[in-house]
N, C-alpha and C. Protein backbone atom coordinates (compact mmCIF):
# COMPACT_ATOMS: atom_id res chain seq x y z
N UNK A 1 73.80 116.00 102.57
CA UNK A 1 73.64 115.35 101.29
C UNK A 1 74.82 114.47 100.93
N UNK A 2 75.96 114.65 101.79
CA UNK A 2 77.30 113.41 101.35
C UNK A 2 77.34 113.19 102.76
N UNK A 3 78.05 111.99 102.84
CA UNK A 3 78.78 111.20 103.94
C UNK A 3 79.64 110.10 103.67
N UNK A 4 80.41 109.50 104.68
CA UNK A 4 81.60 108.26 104.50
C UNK A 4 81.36 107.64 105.38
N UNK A 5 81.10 106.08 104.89
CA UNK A 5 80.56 105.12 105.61
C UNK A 5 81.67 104.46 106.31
N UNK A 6 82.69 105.56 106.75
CA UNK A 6 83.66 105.33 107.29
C UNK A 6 83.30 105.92 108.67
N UNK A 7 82.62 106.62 108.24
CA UNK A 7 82.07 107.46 109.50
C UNK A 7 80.58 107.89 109.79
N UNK A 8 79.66 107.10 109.80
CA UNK A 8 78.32 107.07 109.47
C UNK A 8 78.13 105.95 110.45
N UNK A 9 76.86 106.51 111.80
CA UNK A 9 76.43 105.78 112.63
C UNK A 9 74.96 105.91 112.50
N UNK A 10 74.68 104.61 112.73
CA UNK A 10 72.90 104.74 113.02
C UNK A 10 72.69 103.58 113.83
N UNK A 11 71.53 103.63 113.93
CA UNK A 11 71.12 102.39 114.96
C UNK A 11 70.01 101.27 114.36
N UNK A 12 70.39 100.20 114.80
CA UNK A 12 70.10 98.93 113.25
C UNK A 12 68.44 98.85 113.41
N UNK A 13 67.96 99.69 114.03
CA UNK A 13 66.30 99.49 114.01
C UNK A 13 66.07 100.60 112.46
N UNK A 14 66.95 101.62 112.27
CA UNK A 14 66.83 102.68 111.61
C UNK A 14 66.77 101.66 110.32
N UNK A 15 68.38 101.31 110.21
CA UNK A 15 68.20 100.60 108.75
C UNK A 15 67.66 99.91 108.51
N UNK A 16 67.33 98.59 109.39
CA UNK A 16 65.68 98.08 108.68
C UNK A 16 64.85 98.78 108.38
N UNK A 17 64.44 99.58 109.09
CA UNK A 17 63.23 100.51 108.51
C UNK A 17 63.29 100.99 107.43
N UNK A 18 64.50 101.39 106.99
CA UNK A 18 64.85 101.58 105.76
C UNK A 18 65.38 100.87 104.54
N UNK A 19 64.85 99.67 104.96
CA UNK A 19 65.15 98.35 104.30
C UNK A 19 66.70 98.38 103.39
N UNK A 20 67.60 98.83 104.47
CA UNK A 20 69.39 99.18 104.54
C UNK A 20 69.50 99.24 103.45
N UNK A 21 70.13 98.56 102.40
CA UNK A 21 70.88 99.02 100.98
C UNK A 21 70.06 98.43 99.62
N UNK A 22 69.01 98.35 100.07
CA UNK A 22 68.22 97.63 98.92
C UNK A 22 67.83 98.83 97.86
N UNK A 23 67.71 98.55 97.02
CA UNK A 23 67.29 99.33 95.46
C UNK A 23 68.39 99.88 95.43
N UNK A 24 69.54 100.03 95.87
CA UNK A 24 71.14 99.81 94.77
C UNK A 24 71.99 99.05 94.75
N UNK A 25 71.91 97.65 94.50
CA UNK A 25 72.28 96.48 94.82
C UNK A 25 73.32 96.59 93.18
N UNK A 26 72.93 97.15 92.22
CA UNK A 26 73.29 97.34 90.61
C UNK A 26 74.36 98.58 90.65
N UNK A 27 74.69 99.06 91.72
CA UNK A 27 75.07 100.40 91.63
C UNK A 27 77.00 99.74 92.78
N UNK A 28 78.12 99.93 92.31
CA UNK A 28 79.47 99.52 92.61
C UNK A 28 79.66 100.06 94.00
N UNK A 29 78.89 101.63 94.28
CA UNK A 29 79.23 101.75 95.68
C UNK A 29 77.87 102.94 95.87
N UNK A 30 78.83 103.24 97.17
CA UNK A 30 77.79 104.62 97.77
C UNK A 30 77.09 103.81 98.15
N UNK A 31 76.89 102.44 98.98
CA UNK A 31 75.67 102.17 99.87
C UNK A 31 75.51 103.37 101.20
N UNK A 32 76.31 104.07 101.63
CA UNK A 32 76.64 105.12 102.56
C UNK A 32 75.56 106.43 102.40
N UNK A 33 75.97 106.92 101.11
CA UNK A 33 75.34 107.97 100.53
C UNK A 33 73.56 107.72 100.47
N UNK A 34 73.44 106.14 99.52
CA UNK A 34 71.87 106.08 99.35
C UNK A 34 71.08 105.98 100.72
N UNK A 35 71.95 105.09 101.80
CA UNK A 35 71.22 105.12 102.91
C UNK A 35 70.86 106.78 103.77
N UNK A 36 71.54 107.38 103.31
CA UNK A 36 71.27 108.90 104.16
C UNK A 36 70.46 108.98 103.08
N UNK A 37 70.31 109.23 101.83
CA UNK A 37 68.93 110.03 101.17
C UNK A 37 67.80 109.05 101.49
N UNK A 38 68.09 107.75 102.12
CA UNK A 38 66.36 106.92 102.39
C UNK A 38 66.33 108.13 104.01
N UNK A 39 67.29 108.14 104.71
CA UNK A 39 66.99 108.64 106.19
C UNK A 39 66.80 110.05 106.00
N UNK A 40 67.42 110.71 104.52
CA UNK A 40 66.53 112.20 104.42
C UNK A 40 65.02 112.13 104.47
N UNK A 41 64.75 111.30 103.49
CA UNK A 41 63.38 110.83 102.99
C UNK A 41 62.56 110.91 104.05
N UNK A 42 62.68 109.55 105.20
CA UNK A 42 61.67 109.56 106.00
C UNK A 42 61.86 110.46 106.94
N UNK A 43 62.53 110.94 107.66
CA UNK A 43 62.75 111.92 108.52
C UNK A 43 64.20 112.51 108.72
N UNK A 44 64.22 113.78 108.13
CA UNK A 44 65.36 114.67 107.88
C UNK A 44 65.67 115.19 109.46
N UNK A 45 64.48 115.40 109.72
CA UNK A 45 64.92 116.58 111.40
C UNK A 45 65.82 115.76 112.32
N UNK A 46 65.59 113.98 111.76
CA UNK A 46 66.62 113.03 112.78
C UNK A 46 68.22 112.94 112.19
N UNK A 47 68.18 113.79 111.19
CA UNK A 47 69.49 113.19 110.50
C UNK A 47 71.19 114.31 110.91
N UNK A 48 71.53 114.03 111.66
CA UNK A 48 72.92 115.63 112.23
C UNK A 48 74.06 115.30 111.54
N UNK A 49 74.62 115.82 111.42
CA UNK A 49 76.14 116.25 111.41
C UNK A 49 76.98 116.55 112.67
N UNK A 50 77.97 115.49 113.28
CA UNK A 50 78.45 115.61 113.97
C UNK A 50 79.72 116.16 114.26
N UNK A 51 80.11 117.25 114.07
CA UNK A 51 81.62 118.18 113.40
C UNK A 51 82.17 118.33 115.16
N UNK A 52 83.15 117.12 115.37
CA UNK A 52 83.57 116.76 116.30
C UNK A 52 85.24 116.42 116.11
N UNK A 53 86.16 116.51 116.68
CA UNK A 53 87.35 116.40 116.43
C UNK A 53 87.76 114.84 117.29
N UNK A 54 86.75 114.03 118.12
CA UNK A 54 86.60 112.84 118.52
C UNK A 54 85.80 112.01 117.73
N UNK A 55 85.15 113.07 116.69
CA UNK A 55 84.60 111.80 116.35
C UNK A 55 85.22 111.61 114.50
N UNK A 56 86.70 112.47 114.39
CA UNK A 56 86.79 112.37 113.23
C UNK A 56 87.69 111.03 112.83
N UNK A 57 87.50 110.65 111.40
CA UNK A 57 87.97 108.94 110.79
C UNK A 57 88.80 109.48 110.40
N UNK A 58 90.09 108.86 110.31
CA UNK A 58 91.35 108.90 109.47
C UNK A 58 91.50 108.03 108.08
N UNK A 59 91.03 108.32 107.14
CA UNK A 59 91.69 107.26 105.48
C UNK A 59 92.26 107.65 104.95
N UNK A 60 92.86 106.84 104.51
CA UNK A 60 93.97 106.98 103.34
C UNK A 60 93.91 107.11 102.44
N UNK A 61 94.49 108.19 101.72
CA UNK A 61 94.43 109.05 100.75
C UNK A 61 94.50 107.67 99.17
N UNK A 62 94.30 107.97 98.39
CA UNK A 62 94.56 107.69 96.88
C UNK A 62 96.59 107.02 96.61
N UNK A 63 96.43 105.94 96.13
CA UNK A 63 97.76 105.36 96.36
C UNK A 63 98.43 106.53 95.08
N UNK A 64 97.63 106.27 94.31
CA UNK A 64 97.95 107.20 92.85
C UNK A 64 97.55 108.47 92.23
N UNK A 65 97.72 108.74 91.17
CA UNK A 65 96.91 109.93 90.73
C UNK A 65 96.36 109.21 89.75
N UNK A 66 96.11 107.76 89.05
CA UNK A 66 95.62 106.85 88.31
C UNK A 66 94.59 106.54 89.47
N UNK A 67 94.65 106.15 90.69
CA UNK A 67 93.77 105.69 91.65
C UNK A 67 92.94 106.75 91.63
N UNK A 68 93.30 107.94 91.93
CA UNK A 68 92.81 108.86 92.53
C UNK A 68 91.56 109.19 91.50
N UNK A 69 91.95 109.16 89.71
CA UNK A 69 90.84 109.32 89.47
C UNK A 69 90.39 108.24 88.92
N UNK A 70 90.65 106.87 89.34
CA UNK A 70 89.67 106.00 89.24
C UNK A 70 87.97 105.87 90.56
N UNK A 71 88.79 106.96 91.64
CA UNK A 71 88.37 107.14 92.74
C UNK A 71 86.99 108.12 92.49
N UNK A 72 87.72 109.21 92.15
CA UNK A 72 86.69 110.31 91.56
C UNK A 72 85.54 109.67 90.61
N UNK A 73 85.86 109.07 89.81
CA UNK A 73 84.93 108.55 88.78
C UNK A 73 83.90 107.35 89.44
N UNK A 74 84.38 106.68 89.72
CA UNK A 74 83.44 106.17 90.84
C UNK A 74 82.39 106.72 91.69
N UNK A 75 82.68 107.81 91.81
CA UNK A 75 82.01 108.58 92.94
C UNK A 75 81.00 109.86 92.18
N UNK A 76 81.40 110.49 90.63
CA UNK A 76 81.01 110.85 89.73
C UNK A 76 79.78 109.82 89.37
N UNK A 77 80.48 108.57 88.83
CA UNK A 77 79.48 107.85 88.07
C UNK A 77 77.81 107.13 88.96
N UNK A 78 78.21 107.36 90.52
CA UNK A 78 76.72 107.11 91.33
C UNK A 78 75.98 108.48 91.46
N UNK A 79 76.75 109.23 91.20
CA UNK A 79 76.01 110.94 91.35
C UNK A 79 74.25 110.56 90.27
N UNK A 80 74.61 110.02 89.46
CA UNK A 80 73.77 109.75 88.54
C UNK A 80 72.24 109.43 88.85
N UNK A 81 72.71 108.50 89.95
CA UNK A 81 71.41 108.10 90.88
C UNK A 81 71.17 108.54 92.09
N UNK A 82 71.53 109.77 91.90
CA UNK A 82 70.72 110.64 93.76
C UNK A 82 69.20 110.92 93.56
N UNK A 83 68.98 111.39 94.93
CA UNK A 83 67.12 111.34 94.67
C UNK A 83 67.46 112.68 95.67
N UNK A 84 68.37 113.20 96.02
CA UNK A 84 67.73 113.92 96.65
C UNK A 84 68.39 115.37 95.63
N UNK A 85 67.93 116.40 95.55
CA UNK A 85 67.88 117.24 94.46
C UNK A 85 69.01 118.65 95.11
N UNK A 86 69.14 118.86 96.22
CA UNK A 86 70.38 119.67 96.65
C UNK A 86 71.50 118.77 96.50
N UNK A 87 71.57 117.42 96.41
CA UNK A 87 72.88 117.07 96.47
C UNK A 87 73.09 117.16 95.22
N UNK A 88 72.21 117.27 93.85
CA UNK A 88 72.14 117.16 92.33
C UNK A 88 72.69 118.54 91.77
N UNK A 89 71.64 119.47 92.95
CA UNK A 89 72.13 120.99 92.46
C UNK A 89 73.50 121.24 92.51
N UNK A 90 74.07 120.82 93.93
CA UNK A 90 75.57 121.38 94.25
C UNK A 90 76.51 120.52 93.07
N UNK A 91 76.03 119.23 92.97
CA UNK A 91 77.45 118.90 91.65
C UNK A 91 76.98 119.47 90.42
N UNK A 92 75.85 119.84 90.35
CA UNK A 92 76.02 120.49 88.49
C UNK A 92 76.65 121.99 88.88
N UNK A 93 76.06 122.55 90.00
CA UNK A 93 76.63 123.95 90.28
C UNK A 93 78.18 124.15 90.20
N UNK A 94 78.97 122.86 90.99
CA UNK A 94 80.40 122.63 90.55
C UNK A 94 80.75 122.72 89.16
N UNK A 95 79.88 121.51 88.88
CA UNK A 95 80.42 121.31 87.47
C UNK A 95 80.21 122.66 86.63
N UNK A 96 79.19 122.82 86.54
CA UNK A 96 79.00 124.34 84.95
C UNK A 96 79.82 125.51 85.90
N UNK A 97 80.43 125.67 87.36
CA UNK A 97 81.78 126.86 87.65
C UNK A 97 82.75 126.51 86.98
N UNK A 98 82.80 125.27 87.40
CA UNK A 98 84.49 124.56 86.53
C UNK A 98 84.07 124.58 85.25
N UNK A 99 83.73 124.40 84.61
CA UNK A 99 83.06 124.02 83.12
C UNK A 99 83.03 125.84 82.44
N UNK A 100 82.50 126.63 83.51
CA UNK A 100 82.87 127.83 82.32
C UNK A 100 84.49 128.65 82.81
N UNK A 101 84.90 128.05 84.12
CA UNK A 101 86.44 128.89 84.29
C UNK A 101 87.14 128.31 82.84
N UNK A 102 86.91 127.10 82.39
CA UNK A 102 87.67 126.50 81.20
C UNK A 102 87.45 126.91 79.73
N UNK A 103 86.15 127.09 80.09
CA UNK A 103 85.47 128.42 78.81
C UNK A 103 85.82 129.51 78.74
N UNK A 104 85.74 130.03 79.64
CA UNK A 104 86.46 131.76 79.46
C UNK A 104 87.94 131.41 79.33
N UNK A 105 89.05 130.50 80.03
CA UNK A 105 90.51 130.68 79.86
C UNK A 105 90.48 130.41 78.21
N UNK A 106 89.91 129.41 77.91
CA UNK A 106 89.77 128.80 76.12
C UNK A 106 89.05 130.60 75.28
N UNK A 107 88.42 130.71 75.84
CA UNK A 107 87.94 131.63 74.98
C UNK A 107 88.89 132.99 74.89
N UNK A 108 89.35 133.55 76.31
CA UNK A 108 90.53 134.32 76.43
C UNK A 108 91.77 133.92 76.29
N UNK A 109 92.38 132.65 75.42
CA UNK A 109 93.58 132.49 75.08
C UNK A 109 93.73 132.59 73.68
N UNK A 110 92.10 132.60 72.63
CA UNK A 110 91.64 132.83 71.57
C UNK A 110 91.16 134.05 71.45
N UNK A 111 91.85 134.78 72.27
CA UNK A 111 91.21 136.46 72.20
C UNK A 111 89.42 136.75 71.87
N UNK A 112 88.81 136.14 72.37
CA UNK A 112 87.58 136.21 71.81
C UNK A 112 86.60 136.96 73.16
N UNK A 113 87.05 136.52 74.37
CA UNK A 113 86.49 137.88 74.93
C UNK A 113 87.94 138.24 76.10
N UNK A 114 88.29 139.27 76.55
CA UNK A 114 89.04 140.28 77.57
C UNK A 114 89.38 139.42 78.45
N UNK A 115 90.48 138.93 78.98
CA UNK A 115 91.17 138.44 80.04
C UNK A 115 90.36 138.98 80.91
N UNK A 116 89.91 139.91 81.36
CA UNK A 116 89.62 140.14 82.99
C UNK A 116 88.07 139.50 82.78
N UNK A 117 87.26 138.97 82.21
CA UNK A 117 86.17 137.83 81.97
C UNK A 117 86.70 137.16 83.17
N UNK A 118 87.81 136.64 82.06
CA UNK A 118 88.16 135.25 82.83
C UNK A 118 88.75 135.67 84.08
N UNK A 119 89.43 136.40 84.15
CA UNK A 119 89.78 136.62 85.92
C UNK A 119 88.87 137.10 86.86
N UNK A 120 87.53 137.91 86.40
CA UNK A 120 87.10 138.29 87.48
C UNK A 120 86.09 136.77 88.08
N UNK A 121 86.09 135.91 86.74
CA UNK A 121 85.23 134.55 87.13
C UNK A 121 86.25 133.68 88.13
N UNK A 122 87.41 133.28 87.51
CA UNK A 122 87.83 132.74 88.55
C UNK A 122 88.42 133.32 89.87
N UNK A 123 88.51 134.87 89.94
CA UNK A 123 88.89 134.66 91.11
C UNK A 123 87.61 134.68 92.40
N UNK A 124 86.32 135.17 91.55
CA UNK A 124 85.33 134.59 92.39
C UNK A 124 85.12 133.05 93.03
N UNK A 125 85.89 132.19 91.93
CA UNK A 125 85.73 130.60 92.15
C UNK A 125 86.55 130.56 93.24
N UNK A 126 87.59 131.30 92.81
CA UNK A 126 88.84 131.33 93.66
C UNK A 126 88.20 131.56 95.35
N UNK A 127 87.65 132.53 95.30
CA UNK A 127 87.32 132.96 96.72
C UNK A 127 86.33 132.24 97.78
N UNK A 128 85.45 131.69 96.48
CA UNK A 128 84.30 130.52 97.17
C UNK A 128 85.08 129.30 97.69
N UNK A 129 85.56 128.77 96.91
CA UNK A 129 86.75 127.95 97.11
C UNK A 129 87.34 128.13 98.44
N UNK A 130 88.46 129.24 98.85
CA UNK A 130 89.07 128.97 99.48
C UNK A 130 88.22 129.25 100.37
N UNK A 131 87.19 129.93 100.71
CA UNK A 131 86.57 129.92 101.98
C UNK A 131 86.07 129.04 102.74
N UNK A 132 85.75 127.87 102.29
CA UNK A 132 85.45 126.36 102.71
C UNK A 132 86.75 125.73 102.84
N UNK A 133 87.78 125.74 101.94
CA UNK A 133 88.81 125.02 102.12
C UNK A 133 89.79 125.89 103.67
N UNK A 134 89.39 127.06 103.92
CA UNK A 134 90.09 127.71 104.98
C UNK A 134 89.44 126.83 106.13
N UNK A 135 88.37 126.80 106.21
CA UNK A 135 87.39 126.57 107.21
C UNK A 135 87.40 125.11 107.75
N UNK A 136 87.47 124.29 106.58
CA UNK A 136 87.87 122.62 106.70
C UNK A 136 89.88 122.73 107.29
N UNK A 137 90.21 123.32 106.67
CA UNK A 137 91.81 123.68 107.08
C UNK A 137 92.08 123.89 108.29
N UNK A 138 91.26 124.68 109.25
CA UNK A 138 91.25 125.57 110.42
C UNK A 138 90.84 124.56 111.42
N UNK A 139 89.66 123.59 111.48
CA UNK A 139 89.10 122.67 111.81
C UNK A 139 90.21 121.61 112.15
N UNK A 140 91.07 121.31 110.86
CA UNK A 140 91.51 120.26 110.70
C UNK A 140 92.96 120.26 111.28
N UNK A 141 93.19 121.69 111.50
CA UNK A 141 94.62 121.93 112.20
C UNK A 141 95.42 121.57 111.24
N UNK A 142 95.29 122.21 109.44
CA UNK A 142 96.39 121.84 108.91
C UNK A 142 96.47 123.30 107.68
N UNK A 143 96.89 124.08 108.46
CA UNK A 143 96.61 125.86 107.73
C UNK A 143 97.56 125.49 106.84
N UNK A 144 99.01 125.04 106.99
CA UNK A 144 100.15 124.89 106.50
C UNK A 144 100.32 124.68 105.06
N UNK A 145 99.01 123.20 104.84
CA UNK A 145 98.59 123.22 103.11
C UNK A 145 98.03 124.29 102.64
N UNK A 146 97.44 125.30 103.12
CA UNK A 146 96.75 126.12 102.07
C UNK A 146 97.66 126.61 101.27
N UNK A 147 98.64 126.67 101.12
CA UNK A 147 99.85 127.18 99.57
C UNK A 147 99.53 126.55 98.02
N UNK A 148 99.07 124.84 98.86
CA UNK A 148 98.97 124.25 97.72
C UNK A 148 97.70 124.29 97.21
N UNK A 149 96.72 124.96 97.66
CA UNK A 149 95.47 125.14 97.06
C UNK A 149 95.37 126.19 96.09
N UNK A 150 96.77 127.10 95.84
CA UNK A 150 96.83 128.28 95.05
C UNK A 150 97.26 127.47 93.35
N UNK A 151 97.90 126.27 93.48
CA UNK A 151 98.25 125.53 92.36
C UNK A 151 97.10 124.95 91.73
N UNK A 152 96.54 124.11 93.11
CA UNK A 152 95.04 123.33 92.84
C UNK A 152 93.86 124.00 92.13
N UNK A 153 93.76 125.14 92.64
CA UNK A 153 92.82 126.14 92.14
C UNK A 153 92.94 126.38 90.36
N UNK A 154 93.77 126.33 89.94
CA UNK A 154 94.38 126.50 88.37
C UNK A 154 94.16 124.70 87.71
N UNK A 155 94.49 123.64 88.55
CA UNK A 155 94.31 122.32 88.06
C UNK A 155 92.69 121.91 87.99
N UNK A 156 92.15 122.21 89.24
CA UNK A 156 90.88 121.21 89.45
C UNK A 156 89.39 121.81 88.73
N UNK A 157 89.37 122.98 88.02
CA UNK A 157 88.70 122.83 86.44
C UNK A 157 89.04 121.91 85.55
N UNK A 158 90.18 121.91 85.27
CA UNK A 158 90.20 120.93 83.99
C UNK A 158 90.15 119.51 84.86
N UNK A 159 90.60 118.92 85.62
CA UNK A 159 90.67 117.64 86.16
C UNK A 159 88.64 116.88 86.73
N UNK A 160 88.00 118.57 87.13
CA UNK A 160 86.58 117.70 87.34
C UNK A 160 86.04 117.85 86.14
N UNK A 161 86.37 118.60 85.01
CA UNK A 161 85.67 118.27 83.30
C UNK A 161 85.50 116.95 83.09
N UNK A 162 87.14 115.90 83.35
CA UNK A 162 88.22 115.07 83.23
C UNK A 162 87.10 114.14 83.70
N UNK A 163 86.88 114.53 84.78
CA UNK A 163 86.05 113.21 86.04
C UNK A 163 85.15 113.33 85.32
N UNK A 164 83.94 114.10 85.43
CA UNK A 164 82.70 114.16 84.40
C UNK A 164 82.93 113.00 83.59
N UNK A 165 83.76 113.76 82.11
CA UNK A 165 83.55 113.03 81.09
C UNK A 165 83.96 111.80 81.01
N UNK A 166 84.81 111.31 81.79
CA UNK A 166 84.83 109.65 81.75
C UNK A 166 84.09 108.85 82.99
N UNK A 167 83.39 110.01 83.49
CA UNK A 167 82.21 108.85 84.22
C UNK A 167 81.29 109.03 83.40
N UNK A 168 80.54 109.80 82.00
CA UNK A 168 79.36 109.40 81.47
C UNK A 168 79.89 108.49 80.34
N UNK A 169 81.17 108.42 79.92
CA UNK A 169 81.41 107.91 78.10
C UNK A 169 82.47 106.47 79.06
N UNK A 170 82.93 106.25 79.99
CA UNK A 170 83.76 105.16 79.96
C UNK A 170 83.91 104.31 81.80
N UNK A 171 84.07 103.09 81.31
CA UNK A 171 84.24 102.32 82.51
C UNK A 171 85.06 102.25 83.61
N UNK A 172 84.84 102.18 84.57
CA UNK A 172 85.82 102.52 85.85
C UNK A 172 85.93 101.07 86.59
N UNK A 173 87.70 101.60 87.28
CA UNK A 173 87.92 100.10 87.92
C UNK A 173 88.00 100.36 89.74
N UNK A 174 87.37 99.33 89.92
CA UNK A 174 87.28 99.59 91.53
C UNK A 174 87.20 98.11 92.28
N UNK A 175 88.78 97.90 93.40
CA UNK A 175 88.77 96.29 94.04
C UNK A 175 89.17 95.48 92.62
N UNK A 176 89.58 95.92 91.82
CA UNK A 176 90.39 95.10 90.68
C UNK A 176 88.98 94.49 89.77
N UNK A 177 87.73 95.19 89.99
CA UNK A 177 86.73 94.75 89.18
C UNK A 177 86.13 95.69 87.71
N UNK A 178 85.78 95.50 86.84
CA UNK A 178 85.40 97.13 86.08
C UNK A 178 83.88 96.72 85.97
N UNK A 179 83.31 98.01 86.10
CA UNK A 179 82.12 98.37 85.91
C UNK A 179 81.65 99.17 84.59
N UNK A 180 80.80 99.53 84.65
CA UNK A 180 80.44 100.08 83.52
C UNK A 180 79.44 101.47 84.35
N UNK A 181 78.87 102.45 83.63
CA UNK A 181 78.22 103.63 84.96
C UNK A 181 77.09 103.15 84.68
């Protein structure tokens, strides 16, 4: 349900057939993304994942933490137009985990319900979390960061609220152009 058209192969009989990036011509990016939900569409059983250490892309990270979530929001604000409904489930599923770890810390810093609420929620987040991030880590031959995912884990509730709400209420800049979502 995601990919990077950094790293996304097909063969050009496919994308005609799928008449390549047409019907989001209005939309700033993700031609990458819409073309895999047309190739879910017509035939899923052709579509793999290639989890190859030859065939992995190297990019470059976010110049800023201003970039970074001009980056996010961008990528927030096309979520809007997916068609395919697991990729819809997994970001609201993100969003309302992050969305109530911030509810229970707000609500348990207002004494209104028991600290261990809030801890036994996040450290479930906590655990879902790192089990993918171990796994991408392990893959990636870089165990060494996982320290900093113990900080991240406490930041990236409030920071994807952050992304959310200024990809539905405000405009994002991307290639020095602004859009609107």
């Amino acid at each position: 349900f995601m990919c990077n058209g950094a790293n996304l192969c097909y063969r050009k009989h496919i994308f005609e057939d799928l008449n390549g990036f047409d019907g989001n011509s209005n939309i700033a990016s993700g031609d990458d993304i819409f073309l895999l939900e047309k190739a879910l569409e017509k035939e899923a059983s052709k579509v793999y994942f290639l989890k190859s250490h030859e065939a992995v892309v190297l990019t470059k990270p976010a110049a800023s933490y201003s970039a970074m979530v001009q980056q996010r929001v961008r990528w927030a604000s096309k979520s809007t137009h997916y068609r395919n409904a697991f990729g819809k489930l997994t970001g609201l599923i993100i969003f309302a985990m992050n969305g109530l770890v911030v509810s229970l810390l707000l609500l348990c810093l207002f004494k209104l319900i028991p600290f261990r609420i809030f801890l036994y929620c996040f450290v479930l987040k906590f655990y879902c979390d790192f089990w993918l991030i171990l796994k991408s880590a392990t893959f990636f031959n870089s165990r060494k960061s996982l320290p900093s995912y113990l900080l991240s884990s406490f930041l990236y509730p409030f920071l994807t609220l952050f992304i959310v709400y200024k990809s539905l209420f405000f405009t994002y800049k991307w290639k020095g152009r602004h859009f609107n979502k």
